[in-house]
C-alpha atoms as a PDB file:
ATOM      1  CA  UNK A   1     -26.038  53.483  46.441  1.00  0.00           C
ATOM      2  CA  UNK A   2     -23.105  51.976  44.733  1.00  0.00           C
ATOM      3  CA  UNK A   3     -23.940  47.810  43.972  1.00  0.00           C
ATOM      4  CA  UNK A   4     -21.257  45.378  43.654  1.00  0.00           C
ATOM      5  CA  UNK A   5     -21.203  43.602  39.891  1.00  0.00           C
ATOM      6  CA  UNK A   6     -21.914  39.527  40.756  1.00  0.00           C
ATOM      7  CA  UNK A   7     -19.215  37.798  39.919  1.00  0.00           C
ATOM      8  CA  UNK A   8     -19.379  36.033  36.213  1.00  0.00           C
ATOM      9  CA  UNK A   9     -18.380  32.564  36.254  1.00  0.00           C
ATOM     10  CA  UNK A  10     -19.556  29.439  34.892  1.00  0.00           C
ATOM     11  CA  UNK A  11     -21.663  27.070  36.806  1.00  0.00           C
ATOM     12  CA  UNK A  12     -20.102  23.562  37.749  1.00  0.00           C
ATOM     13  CA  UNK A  13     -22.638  22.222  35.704  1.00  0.00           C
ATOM     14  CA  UNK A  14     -22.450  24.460  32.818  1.00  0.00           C
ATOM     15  CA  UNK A  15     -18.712  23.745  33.075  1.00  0.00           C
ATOM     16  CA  UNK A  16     -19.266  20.162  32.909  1.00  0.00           C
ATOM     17  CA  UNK A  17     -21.779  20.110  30.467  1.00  0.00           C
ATOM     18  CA  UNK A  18     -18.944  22.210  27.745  1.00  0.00           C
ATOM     19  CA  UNK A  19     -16.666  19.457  29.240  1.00  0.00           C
ATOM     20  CA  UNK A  20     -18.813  16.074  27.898  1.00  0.00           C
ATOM     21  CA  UNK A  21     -19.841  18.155  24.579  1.00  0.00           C
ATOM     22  CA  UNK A  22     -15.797  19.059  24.201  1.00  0.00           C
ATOM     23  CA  UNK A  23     -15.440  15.245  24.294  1.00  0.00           C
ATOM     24  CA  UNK A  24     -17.683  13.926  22.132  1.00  0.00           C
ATOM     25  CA  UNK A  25     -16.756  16.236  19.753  1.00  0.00           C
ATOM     26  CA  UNK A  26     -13.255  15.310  19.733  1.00  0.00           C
ATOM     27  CA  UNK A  27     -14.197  11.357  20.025  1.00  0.00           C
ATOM     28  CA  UNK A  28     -16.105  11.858  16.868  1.00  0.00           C
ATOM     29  CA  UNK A  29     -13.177  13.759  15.156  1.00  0.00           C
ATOM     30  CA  UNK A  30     -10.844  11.257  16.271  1.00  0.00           C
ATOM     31  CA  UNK A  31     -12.941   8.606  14.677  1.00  0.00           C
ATOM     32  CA  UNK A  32     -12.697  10.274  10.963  1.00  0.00           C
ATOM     33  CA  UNK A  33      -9.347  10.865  11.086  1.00  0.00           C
ATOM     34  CA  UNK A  34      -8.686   7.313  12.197  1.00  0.00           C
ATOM     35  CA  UNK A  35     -11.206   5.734   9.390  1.00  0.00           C
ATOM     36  CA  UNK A  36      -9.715   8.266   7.001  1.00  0.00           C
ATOM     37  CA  UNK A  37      -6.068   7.556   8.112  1.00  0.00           C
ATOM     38  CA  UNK A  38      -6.967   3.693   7.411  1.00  0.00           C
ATOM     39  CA  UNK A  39      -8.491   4.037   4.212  1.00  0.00           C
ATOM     40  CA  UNK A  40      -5.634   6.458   3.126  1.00  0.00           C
ATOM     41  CA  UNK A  41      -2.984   3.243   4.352  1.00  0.00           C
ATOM     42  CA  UNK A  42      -6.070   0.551   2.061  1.00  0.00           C
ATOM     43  CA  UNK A  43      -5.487   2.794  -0.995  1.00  0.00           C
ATOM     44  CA  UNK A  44      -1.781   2.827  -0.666  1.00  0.00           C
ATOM     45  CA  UNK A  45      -1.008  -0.238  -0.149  1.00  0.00           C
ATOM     46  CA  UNK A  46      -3.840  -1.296  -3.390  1.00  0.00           C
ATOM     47  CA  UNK A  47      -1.944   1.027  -5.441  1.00  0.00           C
ATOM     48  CA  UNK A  48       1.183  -0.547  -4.815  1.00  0.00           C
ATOM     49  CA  UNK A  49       0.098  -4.143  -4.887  1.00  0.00           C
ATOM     50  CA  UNK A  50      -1.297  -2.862  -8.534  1.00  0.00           C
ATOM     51  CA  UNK A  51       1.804  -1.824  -9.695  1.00  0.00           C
ATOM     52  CA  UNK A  52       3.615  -4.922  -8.509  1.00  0.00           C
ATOM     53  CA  UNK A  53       1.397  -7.201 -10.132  1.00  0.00           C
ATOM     54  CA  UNK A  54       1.448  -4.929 -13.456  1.00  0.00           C
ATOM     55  CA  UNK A  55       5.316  -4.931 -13.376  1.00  0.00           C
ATOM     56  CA  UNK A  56       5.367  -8.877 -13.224  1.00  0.00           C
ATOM     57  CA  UNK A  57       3.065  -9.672 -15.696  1.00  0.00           C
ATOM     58  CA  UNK A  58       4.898  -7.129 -18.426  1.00  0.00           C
ATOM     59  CA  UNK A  59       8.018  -8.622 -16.913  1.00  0.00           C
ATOM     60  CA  UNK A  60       6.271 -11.876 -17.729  1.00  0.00           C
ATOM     61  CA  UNK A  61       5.261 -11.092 -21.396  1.00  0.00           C
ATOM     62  CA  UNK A  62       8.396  -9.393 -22.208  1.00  0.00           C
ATOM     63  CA  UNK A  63       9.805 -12.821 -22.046  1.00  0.00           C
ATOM     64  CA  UNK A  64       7.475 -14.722 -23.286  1.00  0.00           C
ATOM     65  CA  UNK A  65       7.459 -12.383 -26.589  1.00  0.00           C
ATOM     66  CA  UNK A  66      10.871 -13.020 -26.543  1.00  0.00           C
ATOM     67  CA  UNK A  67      11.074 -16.670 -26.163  1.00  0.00           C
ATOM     68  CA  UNK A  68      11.722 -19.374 -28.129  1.00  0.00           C
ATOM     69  CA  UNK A  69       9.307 -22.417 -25.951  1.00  0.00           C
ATOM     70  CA  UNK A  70       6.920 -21.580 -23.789  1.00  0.00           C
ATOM     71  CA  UNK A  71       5.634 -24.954 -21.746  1.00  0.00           C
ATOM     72  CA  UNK A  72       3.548 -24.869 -18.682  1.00  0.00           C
ATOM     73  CA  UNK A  73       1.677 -26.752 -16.075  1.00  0.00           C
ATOM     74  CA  UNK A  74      -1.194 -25.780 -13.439  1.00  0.00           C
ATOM     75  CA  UNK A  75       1.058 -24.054 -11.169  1.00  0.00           C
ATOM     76  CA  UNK A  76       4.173 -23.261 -13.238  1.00  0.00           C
ATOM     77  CA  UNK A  77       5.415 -21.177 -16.640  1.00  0.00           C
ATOM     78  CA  UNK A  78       8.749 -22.088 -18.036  1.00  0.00           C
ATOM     79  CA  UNK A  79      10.131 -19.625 -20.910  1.00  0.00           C
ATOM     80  CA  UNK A  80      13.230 -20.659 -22.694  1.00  0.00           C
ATOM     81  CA  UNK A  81      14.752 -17.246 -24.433  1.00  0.00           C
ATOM     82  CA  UNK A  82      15.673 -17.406 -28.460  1.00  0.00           C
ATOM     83  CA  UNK A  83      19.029 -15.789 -27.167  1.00  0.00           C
ATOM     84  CA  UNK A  84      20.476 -18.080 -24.634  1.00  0.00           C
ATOM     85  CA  UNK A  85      23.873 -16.133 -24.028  1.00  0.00           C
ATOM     86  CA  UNK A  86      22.901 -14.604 -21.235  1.00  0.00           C
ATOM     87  CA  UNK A  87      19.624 -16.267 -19.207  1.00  0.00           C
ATOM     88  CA  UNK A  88      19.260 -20.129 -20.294  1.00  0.00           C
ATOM     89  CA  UNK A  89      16.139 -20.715 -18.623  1.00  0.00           C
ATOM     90  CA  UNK A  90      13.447 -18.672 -16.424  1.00  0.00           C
ATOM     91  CA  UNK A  91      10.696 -20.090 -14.589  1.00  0.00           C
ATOM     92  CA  UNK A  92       7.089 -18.712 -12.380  1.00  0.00           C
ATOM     93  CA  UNK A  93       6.189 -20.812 -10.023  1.00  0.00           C
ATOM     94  CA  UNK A  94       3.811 -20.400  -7.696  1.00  0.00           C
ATOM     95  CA  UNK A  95       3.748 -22.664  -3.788  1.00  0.00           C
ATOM     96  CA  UNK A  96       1.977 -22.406  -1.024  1.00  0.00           C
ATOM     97  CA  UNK A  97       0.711 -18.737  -1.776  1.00  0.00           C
ATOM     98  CA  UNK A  98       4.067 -17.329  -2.931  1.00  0.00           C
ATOM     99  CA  UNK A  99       4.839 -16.312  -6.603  1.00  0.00           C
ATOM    100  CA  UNK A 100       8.368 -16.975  -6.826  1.00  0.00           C
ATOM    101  CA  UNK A 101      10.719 -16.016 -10.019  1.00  0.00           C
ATOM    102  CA  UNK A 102      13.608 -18.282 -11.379  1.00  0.00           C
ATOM    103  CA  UNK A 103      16.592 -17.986 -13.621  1.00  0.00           C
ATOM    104  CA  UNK A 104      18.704 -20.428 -14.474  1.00  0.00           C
ATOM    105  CA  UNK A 105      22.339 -19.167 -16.043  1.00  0.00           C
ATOM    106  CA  UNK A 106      25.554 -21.266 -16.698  1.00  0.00           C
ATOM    107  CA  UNK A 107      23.661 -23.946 -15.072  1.00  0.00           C
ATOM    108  CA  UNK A 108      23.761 -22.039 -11.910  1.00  0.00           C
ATOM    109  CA  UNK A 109      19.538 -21.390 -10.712  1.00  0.00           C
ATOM    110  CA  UNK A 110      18.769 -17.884  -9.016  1.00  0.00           C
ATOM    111  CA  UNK A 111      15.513 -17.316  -7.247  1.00  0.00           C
ATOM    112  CA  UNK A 112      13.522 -15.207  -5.399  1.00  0.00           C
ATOM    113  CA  UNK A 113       9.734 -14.193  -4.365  1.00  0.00           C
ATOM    114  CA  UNK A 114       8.124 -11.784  -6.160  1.00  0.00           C
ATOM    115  CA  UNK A 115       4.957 -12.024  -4.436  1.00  0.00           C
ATOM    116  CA  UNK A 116       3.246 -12.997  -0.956  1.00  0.00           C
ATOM    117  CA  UNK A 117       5.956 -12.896   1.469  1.00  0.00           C
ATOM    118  CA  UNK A 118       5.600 -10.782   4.229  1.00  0.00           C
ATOM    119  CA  UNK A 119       3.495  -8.021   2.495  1.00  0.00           C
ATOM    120  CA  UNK A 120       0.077  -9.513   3.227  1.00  0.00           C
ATOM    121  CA  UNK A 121      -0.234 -10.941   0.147  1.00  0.00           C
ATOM    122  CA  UNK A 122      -1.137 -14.425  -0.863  1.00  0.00           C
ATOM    123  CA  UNK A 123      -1.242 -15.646  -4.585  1.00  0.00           C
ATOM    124  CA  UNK A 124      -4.216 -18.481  -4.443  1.00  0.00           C
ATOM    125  CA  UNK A 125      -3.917 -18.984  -8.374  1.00  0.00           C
ATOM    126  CA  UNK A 126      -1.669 -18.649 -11.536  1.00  0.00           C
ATOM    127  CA  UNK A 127      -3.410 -20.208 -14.622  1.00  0.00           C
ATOM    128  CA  UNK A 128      -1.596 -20.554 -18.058  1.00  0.00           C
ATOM    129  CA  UNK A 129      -3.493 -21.329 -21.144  1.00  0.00           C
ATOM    130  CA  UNK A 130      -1.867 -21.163 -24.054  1.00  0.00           C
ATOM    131  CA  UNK A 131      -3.616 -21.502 -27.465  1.00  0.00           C
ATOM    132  CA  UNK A 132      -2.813 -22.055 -30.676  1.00  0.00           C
ATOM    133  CA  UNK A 133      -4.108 -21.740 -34.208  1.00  0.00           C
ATOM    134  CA  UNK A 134      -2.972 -20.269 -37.586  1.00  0.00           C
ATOM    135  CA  UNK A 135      -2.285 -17.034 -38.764  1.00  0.00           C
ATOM    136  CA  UNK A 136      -4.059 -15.134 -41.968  1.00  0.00           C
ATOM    137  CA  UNK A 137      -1.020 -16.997 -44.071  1.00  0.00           C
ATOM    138  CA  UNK A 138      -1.670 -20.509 -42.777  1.00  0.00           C
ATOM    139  CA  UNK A 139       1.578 -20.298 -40.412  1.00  0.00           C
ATOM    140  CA  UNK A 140       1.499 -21.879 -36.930  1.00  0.00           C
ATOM    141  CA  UNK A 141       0.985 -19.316 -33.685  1.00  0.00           C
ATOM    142  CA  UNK A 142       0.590 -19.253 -30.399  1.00  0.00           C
ATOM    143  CA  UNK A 143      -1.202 -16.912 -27.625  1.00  0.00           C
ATOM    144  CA  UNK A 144       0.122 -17.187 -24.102  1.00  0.00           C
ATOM    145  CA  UNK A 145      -2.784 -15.922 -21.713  1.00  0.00           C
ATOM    146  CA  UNK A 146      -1.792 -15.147 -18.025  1.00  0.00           C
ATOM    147  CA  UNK A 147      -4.010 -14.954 -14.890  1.00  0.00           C
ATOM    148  CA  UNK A 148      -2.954 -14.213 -11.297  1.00  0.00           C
ATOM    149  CA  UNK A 149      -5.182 -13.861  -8.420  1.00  0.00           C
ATOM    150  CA  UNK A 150      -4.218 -12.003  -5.623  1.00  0.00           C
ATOM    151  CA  UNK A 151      -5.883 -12.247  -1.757  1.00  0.00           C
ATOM    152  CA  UNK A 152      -5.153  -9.516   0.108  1.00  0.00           C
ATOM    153  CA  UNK A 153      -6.542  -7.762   3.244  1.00  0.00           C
ATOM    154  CA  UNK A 154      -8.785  -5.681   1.167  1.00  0.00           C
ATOM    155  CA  UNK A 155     -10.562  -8.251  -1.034  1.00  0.00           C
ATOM    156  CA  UNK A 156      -9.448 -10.967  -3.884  1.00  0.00           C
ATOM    157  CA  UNK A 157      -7.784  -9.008  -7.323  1.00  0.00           C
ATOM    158  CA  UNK A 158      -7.235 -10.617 -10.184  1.00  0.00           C
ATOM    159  CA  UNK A 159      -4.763  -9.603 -13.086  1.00  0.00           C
ATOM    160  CA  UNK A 160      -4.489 -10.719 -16.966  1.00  0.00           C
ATOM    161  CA  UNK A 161      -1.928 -10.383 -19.847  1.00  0.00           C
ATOM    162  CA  UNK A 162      -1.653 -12.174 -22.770  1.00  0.00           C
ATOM    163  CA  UNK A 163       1.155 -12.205 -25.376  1.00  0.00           C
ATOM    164  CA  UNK A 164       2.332 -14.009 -28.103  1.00  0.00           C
ATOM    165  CA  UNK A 165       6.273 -15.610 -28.438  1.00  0.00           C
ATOM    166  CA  UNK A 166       8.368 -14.607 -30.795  1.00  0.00           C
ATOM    167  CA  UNK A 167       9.299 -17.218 -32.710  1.00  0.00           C
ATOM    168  CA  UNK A 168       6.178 -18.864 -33.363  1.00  0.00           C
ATOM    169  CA  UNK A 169       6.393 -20.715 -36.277  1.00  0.00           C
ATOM    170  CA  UNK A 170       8.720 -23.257 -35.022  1.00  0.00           C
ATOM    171  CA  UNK A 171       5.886 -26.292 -35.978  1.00  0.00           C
END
């Protein structure tokens, strides 16, 4: 006698069961590549913060090693340049979060943000110290020292350079 083969299918709950598992297995996926995706965006956008706030303080020292007067305040660094032909006058100031960047030439000011608008960014404090003392041949120096802290999404930074003017035996 000659028997049929049973039909082989899944069960509706066997079907379900593959169905739920499927699902969690994707949620879970879904949820690494998210975190990983986010953390990927964190490190980009810290990387790029980093080299912004690297590229302003050489910026910064540049000038100051090429200054002739270097005068400050809590909140502000004004750099006067030994050659005067072409930039008179070029100020940092930092308000209400923002790091802003100002030259002043033919009497005619330019300025513009270099930091905390729109890119999540907030400056909460520029400090300026600037010491002074004598070198090894008795001769007048100064040291300018720079720090700028950063808030951002990711935590508080903070960033240092120093440098010393040019002409620094002006006293």
């Amino acid at each position: 006698m000659y028997r049929r083969p049973k039909n082989k299918a899944f069960t509706l709950a066997e079907l379900l069961v593959s169905v739920v598992l499927l699902a969690l297995l994707m949620g879970a996926t879904s949820l690494a590549l998210s975190s990983a995706l986010t953390n990927y965006e964190d490190n980009i956008n810290s990387g790029e913060m980093n080299q912004s706030s690297r590229a302003i303080l050489e910026r910064m020292m540049r000038e100051i090693r090429a200054a002739a007067s270097v005068t400050s305040s809590a909140n502000w660094l004004q750099i006067t340049p030994a050659d005067t032909s072409q930039v008179e006058q070029i100020q940092y100031v930092l308000d209400s979060g923002v790091f802003i960047y100002t030259t002043t030439t033919g009497g005619q000011s330019t300025s513009y943000d270099l930091l905390g608008t729109g890119d999540g960014v907030s400056v909460s404090e520029f400090t300026i110290t600037v010491g002074t003392g004598a070198d090894d041949d008795g001769s007048f120096v100064s040291l300018v020292n720079i720090t700028i802290t950063l808030n951002t999404p990711s935590g508080t930074r903070q960033f240092s350079a120093s440098a010393c003017p040019r002409i620094n035996r002006n006293r």
